[in-house]
Protein backbone atom coordinates (compact mmCIF):
# COMPACT_ATOMS: atom_id res chain seq x y z
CA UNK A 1 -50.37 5.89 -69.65
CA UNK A 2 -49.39 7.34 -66.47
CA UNK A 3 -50.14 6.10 -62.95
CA UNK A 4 -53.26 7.41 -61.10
CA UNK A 5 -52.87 10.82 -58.69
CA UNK A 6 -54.30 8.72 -56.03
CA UNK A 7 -51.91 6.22 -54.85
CA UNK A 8 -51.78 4.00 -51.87
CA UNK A 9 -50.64 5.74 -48.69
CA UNK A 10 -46.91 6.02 -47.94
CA UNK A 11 -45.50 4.57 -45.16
CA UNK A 12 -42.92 6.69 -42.67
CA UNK A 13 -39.60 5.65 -43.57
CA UNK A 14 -35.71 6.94 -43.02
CA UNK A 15 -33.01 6.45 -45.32
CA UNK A 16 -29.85 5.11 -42.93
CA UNK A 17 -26.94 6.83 -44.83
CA UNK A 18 -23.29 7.68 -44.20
CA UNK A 19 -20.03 9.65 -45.03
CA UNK A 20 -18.52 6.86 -46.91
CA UNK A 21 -18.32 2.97 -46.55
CA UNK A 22 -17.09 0.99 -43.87
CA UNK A 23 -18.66 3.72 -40.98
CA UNK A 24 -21.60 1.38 -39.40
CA UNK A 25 -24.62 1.35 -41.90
CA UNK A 26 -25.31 -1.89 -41.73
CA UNK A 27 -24.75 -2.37 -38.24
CA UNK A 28 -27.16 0.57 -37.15
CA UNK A 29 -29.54 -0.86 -39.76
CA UNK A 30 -29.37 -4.49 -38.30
CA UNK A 31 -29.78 -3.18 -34.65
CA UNK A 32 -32.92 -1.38 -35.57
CA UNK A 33 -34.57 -4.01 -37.45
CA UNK A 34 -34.19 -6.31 -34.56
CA UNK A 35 -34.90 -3.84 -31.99
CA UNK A 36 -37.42 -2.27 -33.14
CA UNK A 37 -39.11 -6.11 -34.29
CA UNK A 38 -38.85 -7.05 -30.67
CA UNK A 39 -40.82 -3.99 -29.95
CA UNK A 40 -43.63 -5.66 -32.05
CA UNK A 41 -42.99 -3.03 -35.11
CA UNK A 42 -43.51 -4.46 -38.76
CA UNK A 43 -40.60 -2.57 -40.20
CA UNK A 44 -40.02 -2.81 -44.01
CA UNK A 45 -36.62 -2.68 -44.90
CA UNK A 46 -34.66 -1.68 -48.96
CA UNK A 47 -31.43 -1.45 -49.73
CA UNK A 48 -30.81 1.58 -51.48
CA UNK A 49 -27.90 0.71 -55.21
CA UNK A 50 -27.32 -2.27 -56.61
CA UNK A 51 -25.91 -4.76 -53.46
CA UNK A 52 -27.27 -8.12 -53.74
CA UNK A 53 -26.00 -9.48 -50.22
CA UNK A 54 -27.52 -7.30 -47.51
CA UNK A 55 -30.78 -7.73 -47.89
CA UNK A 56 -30.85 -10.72 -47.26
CA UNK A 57 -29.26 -9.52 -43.57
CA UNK A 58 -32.36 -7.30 -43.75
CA UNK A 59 -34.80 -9.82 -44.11
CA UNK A 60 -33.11 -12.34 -41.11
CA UNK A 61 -33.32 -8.79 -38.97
CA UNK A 62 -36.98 -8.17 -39.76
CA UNK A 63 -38.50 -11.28 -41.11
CA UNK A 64 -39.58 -9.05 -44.40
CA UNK A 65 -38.31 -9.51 -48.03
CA UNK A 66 -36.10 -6.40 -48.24
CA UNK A 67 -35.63 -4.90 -51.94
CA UNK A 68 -33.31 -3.21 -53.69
CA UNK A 69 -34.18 0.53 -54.90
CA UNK A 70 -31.79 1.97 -57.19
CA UNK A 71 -32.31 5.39 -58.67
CA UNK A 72 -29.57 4.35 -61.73
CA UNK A 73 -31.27 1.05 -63.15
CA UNK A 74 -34.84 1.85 -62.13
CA UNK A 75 -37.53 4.30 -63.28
CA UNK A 76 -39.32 6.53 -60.99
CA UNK A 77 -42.29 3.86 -61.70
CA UNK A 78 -40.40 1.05 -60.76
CA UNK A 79 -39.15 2.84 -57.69
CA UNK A 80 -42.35 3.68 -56.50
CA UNK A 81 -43.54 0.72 -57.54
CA UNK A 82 -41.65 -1.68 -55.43
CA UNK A 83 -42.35 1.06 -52.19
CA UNK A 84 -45.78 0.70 -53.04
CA UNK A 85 -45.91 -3.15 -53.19
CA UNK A 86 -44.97 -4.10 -49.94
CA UNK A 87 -47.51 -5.84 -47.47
CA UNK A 88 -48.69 -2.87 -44.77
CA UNK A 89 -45.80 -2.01 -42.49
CA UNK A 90 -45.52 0.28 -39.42
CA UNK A 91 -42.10 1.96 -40.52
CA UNK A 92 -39.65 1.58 -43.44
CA UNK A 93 -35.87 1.73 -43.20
CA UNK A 94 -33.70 1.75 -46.15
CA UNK A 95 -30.48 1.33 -45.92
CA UNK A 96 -27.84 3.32 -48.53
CA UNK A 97 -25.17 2.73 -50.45
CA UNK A 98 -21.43 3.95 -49.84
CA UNK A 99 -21.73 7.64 -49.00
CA UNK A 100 -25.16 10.07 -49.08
CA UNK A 101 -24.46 11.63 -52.22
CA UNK A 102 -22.34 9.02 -53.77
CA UNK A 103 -22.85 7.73 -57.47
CA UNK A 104 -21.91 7.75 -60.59
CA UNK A 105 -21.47 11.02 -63.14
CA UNK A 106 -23.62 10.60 -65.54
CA UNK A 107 -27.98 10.23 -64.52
CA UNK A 108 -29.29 7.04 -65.85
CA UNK A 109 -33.46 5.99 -65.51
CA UNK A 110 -33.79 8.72 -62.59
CA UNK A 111 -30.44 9.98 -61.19
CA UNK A 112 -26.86 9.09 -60.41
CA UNK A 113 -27.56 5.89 -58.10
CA UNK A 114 -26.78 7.99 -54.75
CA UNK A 115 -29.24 7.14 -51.60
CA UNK A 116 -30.00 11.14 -51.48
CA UNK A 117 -31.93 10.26 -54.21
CA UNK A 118 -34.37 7.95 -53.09
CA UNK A 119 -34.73 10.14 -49.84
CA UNK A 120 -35.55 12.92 -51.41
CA UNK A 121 -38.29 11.18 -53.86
CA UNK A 122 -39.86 8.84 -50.74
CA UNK A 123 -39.50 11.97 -48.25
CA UNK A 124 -37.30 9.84 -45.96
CA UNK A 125 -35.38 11.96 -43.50
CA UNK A 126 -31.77 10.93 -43.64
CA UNK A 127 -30.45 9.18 -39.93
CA UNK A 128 -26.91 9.80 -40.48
CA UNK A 129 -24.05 7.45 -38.87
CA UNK A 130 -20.70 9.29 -38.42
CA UNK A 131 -17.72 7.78 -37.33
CA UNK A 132 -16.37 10.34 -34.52
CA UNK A 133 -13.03 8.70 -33.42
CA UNK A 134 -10.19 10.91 -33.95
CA UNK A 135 -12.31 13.91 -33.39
CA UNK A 136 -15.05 15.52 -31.26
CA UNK A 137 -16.54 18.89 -31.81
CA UNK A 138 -14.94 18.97 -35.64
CA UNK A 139 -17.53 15.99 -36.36
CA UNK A 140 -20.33 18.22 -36.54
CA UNK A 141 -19.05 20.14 -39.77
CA UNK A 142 -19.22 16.94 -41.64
CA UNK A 143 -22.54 16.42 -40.40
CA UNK A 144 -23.62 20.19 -41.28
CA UNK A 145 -22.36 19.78 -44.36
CA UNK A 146 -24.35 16.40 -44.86
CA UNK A 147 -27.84 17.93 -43.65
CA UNK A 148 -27.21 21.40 -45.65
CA UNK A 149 -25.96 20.49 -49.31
CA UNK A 150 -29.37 20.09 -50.45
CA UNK A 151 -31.72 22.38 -48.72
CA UNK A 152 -34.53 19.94 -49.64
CA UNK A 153 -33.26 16.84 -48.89
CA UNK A 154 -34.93 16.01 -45.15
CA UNK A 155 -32.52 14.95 -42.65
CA UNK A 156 -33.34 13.62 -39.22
CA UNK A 157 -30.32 13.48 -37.37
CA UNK A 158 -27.13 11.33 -36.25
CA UNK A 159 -25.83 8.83 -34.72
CA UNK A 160 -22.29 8.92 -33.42
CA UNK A 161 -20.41 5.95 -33.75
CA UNK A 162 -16.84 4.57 -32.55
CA UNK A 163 -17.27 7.20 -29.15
CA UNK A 164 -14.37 6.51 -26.75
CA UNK A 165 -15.59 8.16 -23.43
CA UNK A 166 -17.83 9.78 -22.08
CA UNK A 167 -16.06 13.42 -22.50
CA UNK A 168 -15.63 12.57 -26.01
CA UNK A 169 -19.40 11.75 -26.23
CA UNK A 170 -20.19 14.89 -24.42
CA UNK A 171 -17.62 17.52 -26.54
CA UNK A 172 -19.29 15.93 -29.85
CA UNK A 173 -22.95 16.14 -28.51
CA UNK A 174 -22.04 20.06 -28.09
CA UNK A 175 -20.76 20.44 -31.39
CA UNK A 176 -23.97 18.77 -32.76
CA UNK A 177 -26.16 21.43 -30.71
CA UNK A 178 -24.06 24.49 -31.87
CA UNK A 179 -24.58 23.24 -35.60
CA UNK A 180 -28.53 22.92 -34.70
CA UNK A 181 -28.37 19.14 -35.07
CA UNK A 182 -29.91 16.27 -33.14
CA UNK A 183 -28.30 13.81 -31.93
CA UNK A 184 -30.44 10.21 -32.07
CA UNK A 185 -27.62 7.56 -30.75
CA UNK A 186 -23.96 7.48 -29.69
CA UNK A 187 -22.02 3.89 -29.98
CA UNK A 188 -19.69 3.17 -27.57
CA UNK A 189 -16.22 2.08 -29.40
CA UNK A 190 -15.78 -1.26 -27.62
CA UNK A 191 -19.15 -2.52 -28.23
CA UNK A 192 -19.35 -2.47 -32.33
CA UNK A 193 -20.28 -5.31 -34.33
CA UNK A 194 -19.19 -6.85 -37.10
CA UNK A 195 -20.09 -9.31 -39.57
CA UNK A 196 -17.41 -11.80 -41.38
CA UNK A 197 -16.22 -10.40 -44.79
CA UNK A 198 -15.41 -12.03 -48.57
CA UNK A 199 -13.72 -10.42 -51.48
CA UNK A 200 -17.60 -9.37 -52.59
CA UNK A 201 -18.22 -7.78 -49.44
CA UNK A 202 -20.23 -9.11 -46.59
CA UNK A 203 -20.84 -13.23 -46.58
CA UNK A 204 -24.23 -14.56 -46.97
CA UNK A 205 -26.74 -14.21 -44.64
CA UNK A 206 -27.53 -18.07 -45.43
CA UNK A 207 -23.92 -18.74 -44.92
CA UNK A 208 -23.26 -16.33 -41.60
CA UNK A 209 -22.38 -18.40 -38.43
CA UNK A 210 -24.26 -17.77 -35.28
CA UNK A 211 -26.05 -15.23 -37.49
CA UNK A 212 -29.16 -14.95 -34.73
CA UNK A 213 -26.74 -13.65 -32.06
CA UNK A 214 -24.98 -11.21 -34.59
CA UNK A 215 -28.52 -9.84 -34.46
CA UNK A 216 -29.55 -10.41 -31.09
CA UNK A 217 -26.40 -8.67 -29.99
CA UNK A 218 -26.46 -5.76 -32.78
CA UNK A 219 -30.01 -4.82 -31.41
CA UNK A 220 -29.35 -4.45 -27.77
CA UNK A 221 -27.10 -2.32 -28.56
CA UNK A 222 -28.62 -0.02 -30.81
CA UNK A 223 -31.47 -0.62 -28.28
CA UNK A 224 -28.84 0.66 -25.38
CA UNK A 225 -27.22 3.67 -27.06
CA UNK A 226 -29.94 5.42 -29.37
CA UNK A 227 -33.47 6.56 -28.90
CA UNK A 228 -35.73 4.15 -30.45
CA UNK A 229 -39.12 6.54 -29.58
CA UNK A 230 -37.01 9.19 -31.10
CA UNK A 231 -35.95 7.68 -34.34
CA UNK A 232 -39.25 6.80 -35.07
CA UNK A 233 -40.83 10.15 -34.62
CA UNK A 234 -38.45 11.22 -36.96
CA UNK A 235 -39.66 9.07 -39.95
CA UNK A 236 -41.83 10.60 -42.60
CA UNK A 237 -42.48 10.24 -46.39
CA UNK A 238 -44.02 13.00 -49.41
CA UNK A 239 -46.62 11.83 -51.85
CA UNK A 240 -45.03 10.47 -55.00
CA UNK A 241 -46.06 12.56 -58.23
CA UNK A 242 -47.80 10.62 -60.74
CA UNK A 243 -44.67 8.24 -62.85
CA UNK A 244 -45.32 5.86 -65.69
CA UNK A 245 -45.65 2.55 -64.96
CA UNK A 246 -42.33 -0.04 -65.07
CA UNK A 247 -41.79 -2.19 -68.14
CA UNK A 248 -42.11 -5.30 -67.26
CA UNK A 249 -39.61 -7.63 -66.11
CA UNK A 250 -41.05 -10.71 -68.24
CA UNK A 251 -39.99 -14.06 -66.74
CA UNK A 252 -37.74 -16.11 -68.90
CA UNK A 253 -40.46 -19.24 -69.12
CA UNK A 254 -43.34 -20.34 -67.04
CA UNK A 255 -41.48 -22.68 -64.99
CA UNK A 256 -37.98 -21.85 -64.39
CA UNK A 257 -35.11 -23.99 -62.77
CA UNK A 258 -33.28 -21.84 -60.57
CA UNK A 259 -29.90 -22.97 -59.06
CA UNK A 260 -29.78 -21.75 -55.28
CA UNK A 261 -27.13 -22.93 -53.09
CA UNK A 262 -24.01 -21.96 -51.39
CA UNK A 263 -22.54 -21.09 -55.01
CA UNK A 264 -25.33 -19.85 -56.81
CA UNK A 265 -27.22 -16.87 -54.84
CA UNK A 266 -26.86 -13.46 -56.43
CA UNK A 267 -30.27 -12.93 -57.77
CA UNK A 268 -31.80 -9.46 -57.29
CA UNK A 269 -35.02 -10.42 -54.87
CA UNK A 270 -37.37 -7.75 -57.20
CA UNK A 271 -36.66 -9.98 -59.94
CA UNK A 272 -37.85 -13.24 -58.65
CA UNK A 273 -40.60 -10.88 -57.25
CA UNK A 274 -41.72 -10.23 -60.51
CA UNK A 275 -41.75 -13.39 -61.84
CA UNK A 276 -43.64 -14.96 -59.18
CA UNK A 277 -46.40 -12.35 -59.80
CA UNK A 278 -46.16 -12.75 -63.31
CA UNK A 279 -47.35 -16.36 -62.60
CA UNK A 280 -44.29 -18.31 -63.25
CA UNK A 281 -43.22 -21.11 -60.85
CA UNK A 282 -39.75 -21.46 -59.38
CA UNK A 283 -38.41 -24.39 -59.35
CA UNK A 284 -35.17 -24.33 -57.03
CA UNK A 285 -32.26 -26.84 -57.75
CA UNK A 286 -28.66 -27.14 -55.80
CA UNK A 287 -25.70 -27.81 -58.52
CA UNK A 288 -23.38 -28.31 -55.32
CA UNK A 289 -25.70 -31.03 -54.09
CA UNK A 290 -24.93 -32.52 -58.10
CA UNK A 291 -28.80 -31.88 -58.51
CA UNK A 292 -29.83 -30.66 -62.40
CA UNK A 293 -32.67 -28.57 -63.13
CA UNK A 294 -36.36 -29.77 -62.81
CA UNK A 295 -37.15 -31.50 -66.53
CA UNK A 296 -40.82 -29.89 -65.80
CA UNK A 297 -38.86 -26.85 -66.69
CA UNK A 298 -38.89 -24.74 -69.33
CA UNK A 299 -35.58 -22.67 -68.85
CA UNK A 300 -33.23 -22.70 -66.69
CA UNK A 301 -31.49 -19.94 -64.36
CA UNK A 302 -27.76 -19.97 -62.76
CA UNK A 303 -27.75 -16.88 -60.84
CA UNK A 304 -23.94 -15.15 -59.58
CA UNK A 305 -22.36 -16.09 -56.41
CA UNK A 306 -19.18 -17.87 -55.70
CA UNK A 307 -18.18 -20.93 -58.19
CA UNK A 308 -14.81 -20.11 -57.56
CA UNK A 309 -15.06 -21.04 -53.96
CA UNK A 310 -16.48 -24.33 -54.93
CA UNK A 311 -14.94 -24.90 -58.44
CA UNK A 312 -13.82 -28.42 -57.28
CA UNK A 313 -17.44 -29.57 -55.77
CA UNK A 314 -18.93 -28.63 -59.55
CA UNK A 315 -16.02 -30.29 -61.32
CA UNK A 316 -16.92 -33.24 -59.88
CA UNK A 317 -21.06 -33.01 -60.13
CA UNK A 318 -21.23 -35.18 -63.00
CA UNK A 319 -25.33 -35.40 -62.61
CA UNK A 320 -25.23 -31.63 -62.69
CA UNK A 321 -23.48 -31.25 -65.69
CA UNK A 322 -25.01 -33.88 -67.58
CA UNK A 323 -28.39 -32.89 -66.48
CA UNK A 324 -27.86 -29.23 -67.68
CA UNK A 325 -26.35 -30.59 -71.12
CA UNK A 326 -29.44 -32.64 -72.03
CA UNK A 327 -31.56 -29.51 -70.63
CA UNK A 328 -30.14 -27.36 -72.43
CA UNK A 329 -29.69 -28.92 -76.32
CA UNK A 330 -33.56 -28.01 -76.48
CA UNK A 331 -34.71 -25.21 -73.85
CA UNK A 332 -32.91 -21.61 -72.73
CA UNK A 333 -30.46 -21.90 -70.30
CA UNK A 334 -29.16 -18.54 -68.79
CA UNK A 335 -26.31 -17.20 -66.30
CA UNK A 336 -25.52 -14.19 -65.01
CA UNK A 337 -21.47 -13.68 -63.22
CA UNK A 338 -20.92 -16.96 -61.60
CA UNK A 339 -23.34 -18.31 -63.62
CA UNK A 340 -22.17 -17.46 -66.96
CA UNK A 341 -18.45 -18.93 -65.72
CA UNK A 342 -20.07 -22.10 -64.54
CA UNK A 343 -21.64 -22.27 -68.37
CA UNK A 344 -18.13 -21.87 -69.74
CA UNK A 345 -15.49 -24.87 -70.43
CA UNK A 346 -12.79 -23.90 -67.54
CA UNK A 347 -12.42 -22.13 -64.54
CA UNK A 348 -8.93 -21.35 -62.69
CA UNK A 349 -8.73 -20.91 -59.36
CA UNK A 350 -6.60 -18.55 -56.77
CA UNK A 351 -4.36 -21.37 -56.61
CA UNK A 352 -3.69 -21.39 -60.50
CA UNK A 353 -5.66 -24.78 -60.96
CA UNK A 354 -8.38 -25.48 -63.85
CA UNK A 355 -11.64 -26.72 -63.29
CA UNK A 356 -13.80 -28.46 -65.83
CA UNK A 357 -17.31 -26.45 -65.92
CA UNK A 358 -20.47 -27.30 -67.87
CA UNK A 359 -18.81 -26.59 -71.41
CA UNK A 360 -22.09 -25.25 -72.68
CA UNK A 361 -20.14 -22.02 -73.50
CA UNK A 362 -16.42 -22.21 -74.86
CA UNK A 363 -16.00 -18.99 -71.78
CA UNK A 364 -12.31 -19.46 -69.51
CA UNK A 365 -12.17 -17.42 -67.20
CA UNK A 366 -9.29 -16.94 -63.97
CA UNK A 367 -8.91 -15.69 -60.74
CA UNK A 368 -5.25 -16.63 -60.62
CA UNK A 369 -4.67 -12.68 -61.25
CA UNK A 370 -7.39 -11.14 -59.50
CA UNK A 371 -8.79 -8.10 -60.98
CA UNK A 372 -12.20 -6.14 -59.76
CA UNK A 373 -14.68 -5.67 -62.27
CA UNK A 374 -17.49 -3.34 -61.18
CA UNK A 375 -19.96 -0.92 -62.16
CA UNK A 376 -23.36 -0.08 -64.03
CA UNK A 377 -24.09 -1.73 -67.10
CA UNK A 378 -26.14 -0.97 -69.70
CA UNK A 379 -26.68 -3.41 -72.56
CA UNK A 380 -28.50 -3.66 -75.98
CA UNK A 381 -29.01 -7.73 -76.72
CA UNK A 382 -27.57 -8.37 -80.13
CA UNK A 383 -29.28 -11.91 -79.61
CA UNK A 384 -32.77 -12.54 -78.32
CA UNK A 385 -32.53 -13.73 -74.17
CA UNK A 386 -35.09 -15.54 -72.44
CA UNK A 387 -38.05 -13.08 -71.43
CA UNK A 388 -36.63 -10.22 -72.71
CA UNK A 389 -35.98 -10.83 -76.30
CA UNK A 390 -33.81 -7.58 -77.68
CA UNK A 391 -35.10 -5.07 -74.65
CA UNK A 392 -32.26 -3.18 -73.80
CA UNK A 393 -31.40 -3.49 -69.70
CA UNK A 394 -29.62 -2.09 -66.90
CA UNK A 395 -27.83 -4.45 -64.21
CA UNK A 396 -24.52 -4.24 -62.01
CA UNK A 397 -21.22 -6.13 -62.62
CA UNK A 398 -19.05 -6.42 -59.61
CA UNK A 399 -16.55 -9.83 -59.89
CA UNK A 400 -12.63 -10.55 -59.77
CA UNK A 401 -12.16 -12.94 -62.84
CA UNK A 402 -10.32 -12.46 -65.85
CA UNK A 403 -11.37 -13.54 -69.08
CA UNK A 404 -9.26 -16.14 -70.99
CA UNK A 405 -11.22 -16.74 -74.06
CA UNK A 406 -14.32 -16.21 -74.88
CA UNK A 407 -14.77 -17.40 -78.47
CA UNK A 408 -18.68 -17.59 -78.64
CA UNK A 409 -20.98 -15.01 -80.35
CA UNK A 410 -21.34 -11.61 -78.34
CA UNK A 411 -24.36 -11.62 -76.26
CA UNK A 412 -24.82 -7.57 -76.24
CA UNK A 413 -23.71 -4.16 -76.88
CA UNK A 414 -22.26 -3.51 -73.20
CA UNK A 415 -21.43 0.25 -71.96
CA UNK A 416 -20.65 1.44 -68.46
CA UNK A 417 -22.46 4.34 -66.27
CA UNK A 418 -20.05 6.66 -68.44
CA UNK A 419 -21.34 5.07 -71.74
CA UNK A 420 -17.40 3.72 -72.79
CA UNK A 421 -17.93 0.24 -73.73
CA UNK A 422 -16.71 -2.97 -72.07
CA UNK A 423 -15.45 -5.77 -73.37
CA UNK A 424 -17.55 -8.36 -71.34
CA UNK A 425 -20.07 -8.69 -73.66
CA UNK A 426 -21.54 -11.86 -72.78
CA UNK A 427 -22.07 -14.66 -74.98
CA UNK A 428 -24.84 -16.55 -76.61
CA UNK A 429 -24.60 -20.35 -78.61
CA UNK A 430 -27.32 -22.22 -80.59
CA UNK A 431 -27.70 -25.68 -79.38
CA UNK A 432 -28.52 -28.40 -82.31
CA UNK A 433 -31.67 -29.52 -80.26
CA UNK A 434 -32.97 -25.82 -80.51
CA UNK A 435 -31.99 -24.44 -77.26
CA UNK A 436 -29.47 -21.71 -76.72
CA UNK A 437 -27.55 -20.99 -73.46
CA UNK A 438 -26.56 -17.30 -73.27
CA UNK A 439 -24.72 -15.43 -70.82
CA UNK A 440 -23.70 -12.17 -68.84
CA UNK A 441 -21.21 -11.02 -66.43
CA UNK A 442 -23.49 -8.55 -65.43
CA UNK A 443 -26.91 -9.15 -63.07
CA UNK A 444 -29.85 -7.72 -64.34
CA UNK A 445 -31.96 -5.15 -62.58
CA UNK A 446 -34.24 -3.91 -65.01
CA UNK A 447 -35.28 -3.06 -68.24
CA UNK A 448 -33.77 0.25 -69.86
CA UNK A 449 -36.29 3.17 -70.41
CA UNK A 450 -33.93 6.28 -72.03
């Protein structure tokens, strides 16, 4: 079964892409969500890989759920799918991932991961932000290079970033129209933006200070320095050839108990998404606030986030633990990253200091010796989990702990984007009420097709 030829129409979009990381994606994306909101635009915004935080940024900036598209985990289907799904919008704007081109080496459900990728298949020209200091007329190689490498990749233009004078603006403005290359926006040095930063990358947009006037100040100016009219001429999308349609992402029960709080956060939005419309009810519960799940539940969720940061709050959240104990002797319990280490029996701190967790899982894990853990997963369940029985999956893994012991059963066959296995496996334990409480290190994104 494939889909239809005739699809819903495509909305204009632009895929915000860079160099590298760290050269003003977000920023630029942030500024045009809230400028171009205030101009009374519905702008749709995605996040282009496997990042978990910014959207959420995306969706203060706009006041739209922003998704994650991710040409690694997700079939064409999916893809076009989640594009497709969206209430009506004037304009979409996805933001990428690292640089353009950047991914991993080997294709997974429809290419590498890179954010050229979903451009090219959505027809989104690329607005590329370069980071000019140090240089002036030599920025518009880089920028050639960018809009040439793949003839049919679309490519709308640039916006200079970190400019330091006027002069400079002007030298790199004639480098741009030498190389035949328009320039949308040029950011003055001293007026950049920037949003606080964790060991995962940005903090929360739940947890972000003041984070109204990061936006209020990020879109004046992006309102001041680039041409709004000019950017939005510029969007466009193709019609998407005909794809098969996504597995589905199952929900785990009918009602689930999902922790959400300051701790427990990283949940890919696509996959509540898909629950919800699915028909299963959410039922949201804060560990840090010693709350256990909802006993109208039927499983129970502990997304990633930052357990370490609060190791000493969950320690002590006696009615959380024993709530999730009694929960879980007879009904699935499941965590993904933080999750999983908050299902384990310890957890040691920066500081070299053990915390008690749940002890539903023997799992001890560390952050005494910090060491980053990140990449594609694939994994083949060697135990049933909740929803998805033995489907194989795709997800991300991107934390600092170290594993201490880990004496329960392996959850799954785990390989990275290269196919070499890792030793995080995950791990699963029968509970002698009937329940069992597995767990990953990775988050899921979707279900594996090849």
């Amino acid at each position: 079964m494939t889909l239809p030829p005739v699809m819903p129409p495509m909305t204009p979009g632009l895929m915000i892409s860079a160099p590298a990381s760290g050269t003003g994606k977000t920023m630029l994306m942030l500024g045009l969500l809230t400028a171009l909101r205030r101009q009374g635009l519905a702008v749709q915004p995605f996040k282009s890989g496997p990042d978990y935080i910014d959207p959420g940024f995306h969706g203060a900036a706009s006041g739209r759920a922003s998704f994650n598209l991710d040409a690694w985990a997700m079939a064409p289907g999916r893809i076009a799918a989640h594009v497709l799904g969206q209430p009506a919008a004037d304009l979409v704007l996805a933001e990428g991932s690292m640089g353009l081109f950047d991914g991993v080496a080997l294709p997974g459900e429809t290419g590498i991961g890179s954010s050229a990728e979903i451009a090219q298949m959505m027809g989104w020209p690329v607005v590329l932000i370069l980071d000019v200091g140090g240089q002036a007329q030599s920025a518009a190689a880089t920028a050639r290079g960018f809009a040439t490498l793949r003839p049919d990749l679309p490519f709308a233009g640039v916006v200079l970033n970190r400019i330091a004078s006027p002069r400079h603006e002007a030298l790199i403005r004639e480098g741009m129209a030498e190389a035949g290359l328009r320039v949308l926006g040029a950011l003055p040095r001293q007026g950049n933006i920037t949003l606080p930063e964790r060991h995962l990358g940005l903090v929360q947009a739940e947890e972000t200070e003041g984070l109204q006037a990061i936006l209020d100040q990020a879109g004046d100016f992006v309102a001041a320095h680039c041409d709004l009219d000019a950017i939005v001429a510029a969007a466009a999308c193709r019609a998407l050839p005909a794809s098969a349609p996504p597995l589905p992402l199952t929900p785990p029960g009918g009602r689930i108990a999902l922790a959400r709080d300051a701790a427990f956060s990283f949940v890919y939005p696509h996959v509540i998404e898909a629950w919800r419309r699915a028909g299963a009810t959410i039922l949201p519960f804060s560990p840090l606030a010693d709350e256990g799940p909802d006993d109208s539940a039927d499983c129970c969720w502990l997304p990633g986030g930052y357990p370490e940061l609060h190791a000493p709050r969950l320690a002590a959240a006696t009615g959380f633990r024993d709530a999730m104990q009694r929960f879980a002797d007879t009904r699935p319990v499941h965590g993904e990253c933080g999750g999983y280490m908050t299902l384990g029996a310890g957890l040691v701190d920066a500081q070299g200091v053990r915390h008690r967790m749940l002890g539903l899982l023997g799992l001890e894990t560390s952050y005494e010796k910090r060491r980053m853990h990140l990449g594609y997963r694939r994994a083949t369940p060697l135990a049933a989990l909740p929803g998805l029985g033995a489907q194989p999956m795709r997800g991300h893994e991107f934390h600092y702990a170290s594993i201490l012991a880990q004496p329960d059963a392996a959850l799954a066959r785990v390989t990275d984007a290269n196919g070499a296995e890792v030793p995080e496996t995950g791990s699963h334990r029968a509970m002698a009420g009937g329940g069992q409480v597995t767990g990953t290190f990775f988050h899921l994104i979707a279900p594996a097709t090849v």
